[in-house]
N, C-alpha and C. Protein backbone atom coordinates (compact mmCIF):
# COMPACT_ATOMS: atom_id res chain seq x y z
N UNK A 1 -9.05 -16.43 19.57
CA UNK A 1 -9.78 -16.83 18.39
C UNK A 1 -10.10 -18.31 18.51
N UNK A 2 -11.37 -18.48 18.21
CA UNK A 2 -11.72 -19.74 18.14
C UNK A 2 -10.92 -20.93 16.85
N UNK A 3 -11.07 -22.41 17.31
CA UNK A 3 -10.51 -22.99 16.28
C UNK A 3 -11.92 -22.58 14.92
N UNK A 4 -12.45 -22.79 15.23
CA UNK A 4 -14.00 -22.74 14.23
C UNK A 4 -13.73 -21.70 13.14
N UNK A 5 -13.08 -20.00 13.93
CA UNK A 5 -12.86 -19.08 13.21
C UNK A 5 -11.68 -19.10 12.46
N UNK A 6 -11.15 -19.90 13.07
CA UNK A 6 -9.57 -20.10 11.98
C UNK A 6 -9.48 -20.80 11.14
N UNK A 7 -10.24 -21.68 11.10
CA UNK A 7 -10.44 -22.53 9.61
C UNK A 7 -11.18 -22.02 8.78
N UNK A 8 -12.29 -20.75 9.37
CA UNK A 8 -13.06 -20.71 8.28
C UNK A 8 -12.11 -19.40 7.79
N UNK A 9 -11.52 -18.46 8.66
CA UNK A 9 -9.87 -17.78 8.06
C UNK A 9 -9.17 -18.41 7.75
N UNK A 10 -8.76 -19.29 7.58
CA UNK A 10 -7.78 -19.82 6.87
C UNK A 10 -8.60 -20.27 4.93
N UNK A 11 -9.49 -20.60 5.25
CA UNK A 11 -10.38 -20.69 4.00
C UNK A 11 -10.57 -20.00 3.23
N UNK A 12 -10.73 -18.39 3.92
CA UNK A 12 -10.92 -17.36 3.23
C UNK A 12 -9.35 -16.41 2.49
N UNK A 13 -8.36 -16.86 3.70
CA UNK A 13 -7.23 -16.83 2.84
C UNK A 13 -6.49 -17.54 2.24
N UNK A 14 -7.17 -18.82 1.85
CA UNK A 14 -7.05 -19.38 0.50
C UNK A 14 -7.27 -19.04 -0.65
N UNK A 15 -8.88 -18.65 -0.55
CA UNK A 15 -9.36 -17.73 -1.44
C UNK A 15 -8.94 -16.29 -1.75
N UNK A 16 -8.41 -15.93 -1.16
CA UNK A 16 -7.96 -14.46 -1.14
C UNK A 16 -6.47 -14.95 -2.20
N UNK A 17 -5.50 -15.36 -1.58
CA UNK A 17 -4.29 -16.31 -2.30
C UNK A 17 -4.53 -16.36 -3.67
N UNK A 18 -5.71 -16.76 -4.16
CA UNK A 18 -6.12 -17.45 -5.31
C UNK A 18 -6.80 -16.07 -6.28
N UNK A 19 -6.88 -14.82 -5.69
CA UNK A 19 -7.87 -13.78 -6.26
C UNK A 19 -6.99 -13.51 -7.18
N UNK A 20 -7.22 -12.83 -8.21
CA UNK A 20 -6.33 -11.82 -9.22
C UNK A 20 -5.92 -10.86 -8.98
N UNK A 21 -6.26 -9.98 -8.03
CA UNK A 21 -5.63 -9.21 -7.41
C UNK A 21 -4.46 -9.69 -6.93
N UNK A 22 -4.53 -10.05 -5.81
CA UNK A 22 -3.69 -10.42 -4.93
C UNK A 22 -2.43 -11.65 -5.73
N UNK A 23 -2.79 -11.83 -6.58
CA UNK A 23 -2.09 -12.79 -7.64
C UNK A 23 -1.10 -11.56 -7.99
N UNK A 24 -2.06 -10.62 -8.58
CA UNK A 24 -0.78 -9.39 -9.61
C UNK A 24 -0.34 -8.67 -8.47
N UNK A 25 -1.08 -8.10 -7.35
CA UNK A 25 0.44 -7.57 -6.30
C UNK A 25 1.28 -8.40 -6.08
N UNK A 26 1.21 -9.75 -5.84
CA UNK A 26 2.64 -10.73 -5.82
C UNK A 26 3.33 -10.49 -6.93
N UNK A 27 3.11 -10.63 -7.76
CA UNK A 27 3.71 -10.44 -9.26
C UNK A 27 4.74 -9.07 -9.38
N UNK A 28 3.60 -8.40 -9.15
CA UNK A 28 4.08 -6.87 -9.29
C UNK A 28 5.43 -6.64 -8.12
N UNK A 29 5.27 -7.13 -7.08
CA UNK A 29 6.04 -6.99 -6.17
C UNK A 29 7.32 -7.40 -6.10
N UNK A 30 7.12 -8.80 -6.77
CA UNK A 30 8.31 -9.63 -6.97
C UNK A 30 9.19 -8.76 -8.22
N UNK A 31 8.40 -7.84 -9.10
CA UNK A 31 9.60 -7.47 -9.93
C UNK A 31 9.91 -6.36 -9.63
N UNK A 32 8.90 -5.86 -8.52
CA UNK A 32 9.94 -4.39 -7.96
C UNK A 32 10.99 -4.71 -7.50
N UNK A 33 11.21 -5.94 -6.60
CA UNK A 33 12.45 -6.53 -5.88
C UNK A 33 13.22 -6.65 -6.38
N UNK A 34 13.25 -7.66 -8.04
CA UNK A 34 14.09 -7.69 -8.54
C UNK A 34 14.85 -7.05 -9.51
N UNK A 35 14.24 -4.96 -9.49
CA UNK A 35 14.66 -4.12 -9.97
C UNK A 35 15.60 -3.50 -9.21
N UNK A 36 16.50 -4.18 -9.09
CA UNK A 36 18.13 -3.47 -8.35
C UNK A 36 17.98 -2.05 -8.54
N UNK A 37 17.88 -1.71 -9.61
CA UNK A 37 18.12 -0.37 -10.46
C UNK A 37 17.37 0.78 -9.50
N UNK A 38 15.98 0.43 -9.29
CA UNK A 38 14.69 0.54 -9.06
C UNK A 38 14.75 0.63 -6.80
N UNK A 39 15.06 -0.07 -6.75
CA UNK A 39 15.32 -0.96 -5.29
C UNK A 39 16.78 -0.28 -4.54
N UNK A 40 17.66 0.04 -5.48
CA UNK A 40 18.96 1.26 -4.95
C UNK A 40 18.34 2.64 -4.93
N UNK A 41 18.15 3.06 -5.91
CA UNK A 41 17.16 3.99 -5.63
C UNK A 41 16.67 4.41 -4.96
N UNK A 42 15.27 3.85 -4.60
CA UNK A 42 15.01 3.99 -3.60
C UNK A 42 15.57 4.04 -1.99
N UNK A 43 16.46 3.05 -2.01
CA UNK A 43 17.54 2.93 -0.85
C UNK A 43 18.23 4.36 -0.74
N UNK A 44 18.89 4.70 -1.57
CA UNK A 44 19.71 6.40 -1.37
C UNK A 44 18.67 7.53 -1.60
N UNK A 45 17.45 7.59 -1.96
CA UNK A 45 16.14 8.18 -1.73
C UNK A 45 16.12 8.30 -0.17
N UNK A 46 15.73 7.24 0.99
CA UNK A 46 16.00 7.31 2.20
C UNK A 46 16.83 8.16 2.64
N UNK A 47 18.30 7.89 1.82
CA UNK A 47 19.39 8.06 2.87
C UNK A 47 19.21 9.82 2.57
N UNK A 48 19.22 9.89 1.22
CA UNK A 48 19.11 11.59 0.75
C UNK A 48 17.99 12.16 1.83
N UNK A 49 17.04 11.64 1.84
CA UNK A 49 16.02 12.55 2.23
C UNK A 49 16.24 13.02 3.52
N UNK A 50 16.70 11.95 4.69
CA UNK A 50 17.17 11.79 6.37
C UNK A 50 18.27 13.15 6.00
N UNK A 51 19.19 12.58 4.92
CA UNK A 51 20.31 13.81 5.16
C UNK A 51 19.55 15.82 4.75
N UNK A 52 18.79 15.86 4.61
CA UNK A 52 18.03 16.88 3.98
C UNK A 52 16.90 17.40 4.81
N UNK A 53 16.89 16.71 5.40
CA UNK A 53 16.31 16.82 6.69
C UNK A 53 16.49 17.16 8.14
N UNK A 54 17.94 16.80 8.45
CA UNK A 54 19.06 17.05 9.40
C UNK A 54 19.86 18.40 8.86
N UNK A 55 19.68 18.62 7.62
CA UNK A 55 20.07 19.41 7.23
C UNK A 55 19.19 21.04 7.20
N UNK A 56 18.36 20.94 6.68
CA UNK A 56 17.30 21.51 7.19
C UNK A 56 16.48 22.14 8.87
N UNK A 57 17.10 21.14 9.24
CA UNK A 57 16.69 21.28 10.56
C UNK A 57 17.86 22.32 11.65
N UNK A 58 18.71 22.32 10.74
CA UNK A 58 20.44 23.09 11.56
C UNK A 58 19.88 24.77 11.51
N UNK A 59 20.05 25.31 12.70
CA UNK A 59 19.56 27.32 11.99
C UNK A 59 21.06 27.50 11.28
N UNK A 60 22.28 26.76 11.35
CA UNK A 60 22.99 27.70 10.28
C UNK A 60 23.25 26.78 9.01
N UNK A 61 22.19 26.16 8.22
CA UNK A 61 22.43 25.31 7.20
C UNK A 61 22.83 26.05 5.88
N UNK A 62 24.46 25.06 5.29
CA UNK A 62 24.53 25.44 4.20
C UNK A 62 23.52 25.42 2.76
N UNK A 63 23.14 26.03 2.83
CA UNK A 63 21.61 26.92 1.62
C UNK A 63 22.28 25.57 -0.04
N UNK A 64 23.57 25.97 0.12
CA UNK A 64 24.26 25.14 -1.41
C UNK A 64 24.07 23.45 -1.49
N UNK A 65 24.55 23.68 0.10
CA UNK A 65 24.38 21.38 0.28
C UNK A 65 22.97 21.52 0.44
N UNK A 66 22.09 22.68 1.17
CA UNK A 66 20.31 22.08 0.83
C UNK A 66 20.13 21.93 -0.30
N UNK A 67 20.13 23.11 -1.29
CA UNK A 67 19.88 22.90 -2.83
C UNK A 67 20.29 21.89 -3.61
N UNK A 68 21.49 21.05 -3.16
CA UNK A 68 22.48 20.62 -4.02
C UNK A 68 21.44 18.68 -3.49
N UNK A 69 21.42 18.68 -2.41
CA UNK A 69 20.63 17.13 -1.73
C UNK A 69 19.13 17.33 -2.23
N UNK A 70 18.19 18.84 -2.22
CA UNK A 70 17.32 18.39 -2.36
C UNK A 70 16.84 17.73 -4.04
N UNK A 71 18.16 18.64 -4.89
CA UNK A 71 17.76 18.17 -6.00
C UNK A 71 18.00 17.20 -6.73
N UNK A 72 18.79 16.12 -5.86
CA UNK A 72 19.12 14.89 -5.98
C UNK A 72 17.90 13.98 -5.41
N UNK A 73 17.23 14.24 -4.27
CA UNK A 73 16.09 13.87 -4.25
C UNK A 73 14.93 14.09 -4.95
N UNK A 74 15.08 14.98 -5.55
CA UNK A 74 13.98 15.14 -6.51
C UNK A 74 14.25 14.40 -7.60
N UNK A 75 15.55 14.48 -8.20
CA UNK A 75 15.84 13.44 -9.52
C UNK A 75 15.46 11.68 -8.83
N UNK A 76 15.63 11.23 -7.92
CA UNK A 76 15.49 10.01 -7.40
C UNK A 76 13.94 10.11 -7.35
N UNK A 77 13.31 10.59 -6.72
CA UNK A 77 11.99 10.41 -6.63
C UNK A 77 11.14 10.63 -8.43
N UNK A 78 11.50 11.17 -9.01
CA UNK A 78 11.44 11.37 -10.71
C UNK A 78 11.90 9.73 -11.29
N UNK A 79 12.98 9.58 -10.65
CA UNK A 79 13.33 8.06 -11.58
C UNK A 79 12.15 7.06 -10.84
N UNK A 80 12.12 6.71 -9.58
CA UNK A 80 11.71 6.08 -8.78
C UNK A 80 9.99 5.79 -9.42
N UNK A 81 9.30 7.04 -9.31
CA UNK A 81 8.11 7.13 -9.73
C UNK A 81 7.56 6.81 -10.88
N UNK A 82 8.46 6.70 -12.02
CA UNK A 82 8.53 6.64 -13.19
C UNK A 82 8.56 5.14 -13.99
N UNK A 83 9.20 4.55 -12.14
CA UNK A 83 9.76 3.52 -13.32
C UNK A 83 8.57 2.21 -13.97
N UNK A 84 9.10 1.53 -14.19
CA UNK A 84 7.58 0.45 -14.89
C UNK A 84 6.99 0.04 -13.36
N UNK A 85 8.24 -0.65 -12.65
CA UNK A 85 8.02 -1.28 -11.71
C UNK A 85 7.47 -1.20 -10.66
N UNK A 86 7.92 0.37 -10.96
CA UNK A 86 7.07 1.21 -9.16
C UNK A 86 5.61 1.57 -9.79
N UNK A 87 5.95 1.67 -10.63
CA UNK A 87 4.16 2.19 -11.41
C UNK A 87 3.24 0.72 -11.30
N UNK A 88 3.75 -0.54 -11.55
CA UNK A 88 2.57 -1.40 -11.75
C UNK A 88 3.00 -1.59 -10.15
N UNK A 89 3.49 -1.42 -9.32
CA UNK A 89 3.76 -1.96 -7.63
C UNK A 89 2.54 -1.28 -7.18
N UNK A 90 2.84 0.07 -7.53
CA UNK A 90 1.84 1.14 -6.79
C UNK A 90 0.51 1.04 -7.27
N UNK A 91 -0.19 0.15 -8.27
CA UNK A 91 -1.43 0.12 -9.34
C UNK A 91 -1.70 -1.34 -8.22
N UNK A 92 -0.84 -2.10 -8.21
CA UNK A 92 -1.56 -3.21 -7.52
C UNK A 92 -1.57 -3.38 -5.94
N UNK A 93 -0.69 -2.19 -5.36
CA UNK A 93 -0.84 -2.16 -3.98
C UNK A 93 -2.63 -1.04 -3.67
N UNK A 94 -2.51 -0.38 -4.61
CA UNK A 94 -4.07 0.48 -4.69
C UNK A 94 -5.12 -0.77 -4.81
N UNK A 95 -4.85 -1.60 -5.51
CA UNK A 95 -5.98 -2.79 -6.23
C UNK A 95 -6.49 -3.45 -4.60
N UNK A 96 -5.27 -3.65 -4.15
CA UNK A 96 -5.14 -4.55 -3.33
C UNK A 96 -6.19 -4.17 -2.01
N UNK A 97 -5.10 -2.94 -1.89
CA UNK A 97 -6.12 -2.30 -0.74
C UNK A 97 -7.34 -2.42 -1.05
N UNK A 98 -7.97 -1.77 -2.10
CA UNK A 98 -9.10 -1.71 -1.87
C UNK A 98 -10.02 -3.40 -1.78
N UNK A 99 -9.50 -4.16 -2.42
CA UNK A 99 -10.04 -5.47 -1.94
C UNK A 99 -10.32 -5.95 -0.77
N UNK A 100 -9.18 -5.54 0.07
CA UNK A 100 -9.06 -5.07 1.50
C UNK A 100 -9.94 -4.73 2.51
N UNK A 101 -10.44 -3.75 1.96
CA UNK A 101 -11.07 -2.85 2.58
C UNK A 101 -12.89 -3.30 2.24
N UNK A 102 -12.95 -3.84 1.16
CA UNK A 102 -13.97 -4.65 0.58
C UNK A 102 -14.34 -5.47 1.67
N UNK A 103 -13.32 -6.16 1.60
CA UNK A 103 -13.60 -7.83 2.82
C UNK A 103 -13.88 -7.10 4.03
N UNK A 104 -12.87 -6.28 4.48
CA UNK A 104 -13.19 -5.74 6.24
C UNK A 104 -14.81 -5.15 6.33
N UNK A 105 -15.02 -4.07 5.36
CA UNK A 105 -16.80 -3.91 5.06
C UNK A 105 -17.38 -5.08 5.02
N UNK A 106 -17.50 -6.10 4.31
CA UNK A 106 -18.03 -7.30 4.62
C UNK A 106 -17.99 -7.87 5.93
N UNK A 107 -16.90 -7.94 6.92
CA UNK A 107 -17.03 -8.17 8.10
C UNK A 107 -17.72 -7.53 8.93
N UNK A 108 -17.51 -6.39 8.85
CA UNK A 108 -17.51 -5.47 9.78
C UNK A 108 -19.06 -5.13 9.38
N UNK A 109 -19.62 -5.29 8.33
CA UNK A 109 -21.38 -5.43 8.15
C UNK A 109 -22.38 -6.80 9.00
N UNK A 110 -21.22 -7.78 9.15
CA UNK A 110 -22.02 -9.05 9.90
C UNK A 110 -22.04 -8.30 11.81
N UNK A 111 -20.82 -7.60 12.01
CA UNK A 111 -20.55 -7.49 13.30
C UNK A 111 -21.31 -6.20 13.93
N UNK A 112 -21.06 -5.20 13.06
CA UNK A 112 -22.22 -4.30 12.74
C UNK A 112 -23.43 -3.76 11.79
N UNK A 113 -24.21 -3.91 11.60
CA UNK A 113 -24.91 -4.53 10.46
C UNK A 113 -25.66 -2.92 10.38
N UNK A 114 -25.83 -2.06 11.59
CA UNK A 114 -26.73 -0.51 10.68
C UNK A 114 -25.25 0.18 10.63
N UNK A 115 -24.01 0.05 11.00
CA UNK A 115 -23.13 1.20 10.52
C UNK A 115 -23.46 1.24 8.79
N UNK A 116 -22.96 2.93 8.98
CA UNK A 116 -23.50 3.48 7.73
C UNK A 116 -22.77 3.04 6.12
N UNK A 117 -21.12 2.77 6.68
CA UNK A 117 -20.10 2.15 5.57
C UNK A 117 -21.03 0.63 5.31
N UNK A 118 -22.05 0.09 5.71
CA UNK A 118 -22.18 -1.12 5.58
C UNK A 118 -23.35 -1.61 4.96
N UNK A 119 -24.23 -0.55 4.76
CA UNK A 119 -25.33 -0.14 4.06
C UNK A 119 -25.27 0.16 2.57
N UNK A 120 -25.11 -0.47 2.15
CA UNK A 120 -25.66 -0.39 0.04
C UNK A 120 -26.69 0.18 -0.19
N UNK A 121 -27.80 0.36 0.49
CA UNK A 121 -28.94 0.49 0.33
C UNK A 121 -30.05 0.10 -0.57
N UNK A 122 -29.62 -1.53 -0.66
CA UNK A 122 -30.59 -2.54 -1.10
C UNK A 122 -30.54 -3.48 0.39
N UNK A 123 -31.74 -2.82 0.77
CA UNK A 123 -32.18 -4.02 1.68
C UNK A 123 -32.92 -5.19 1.86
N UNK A 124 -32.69 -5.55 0.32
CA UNK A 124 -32.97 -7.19 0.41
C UNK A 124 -32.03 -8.31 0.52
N UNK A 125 -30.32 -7.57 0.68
CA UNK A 125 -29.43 -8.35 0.82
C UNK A 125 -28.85 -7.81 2.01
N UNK A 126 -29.74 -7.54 2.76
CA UNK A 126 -29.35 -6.50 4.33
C UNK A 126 -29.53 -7.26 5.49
N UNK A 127 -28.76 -8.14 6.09
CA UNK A 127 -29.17 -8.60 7.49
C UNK A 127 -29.20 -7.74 8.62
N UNK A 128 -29.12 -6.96 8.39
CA UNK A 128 -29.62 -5.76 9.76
C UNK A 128 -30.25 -5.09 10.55
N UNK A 129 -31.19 -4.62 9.60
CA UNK A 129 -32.35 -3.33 9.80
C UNK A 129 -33.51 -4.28 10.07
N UNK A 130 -34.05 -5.80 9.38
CA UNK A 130 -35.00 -6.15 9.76
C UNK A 130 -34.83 -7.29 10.34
């Protein structure tokens, strides 16, 4: 990468830093972290699921410890999903992406300019076709 391109990236993730988006996934993120409650959870979610899985996977598995793990994973994934934290995490990791994916179309319209994702089809703001 050129120095030329890195300042003018670094510029743009200034601006990006500074968006509202990307403002409320920090936000949002920081209080999933600091939902212990929320954040254990999820942690024995992992561990349940690996064990339910190994378990599952045995041809002579006890049918009682499957039933008995999967429905502990299901209550974890019920709390998990539910909670404030994972709900606004998951609202601003969606936000995010798609901002994301915004900018890379914007790039990826200068670098390829007739791909079809890159086309609005107002071509008076089209550097491509003419």
């Amino acid at each position: 990468m050129t120095d030329y391109l890195k300042t003018l990236l670094d510029s743009v993730g200034v601006a990006l830093q500074d968006d509202d988006t990307v403002k409320e996934y920090n936000a949002a993120r920081e209080e999933y972290i600091a939902d212990t409650e929320i954040t254990s959870a999820v942690s024995e979610y992992n561990v349940q699921r690996m064990l339910l899985d190994e378990q599952q996977m045995k041809p002579d598995a006890d049918q009682t410890l499957v039933e008995s793990i999967s429905a502990r994973v299901e209550a974890l994934y019920e709390k998990i999903m539910t909670a404030n934290s994972m709900k606004r995490l998951a609202a601003a990791e969606n936000a995010l992406n798609a901002l994301l994916n915004d900018v890379n179309k914007t790039i990826m319209s200068y670098i390829i300019p007739e791909t079809e994702s890159s086309c609005g089809g107002d071509c008076g703001h089209c550097h491509g076709c003419h």
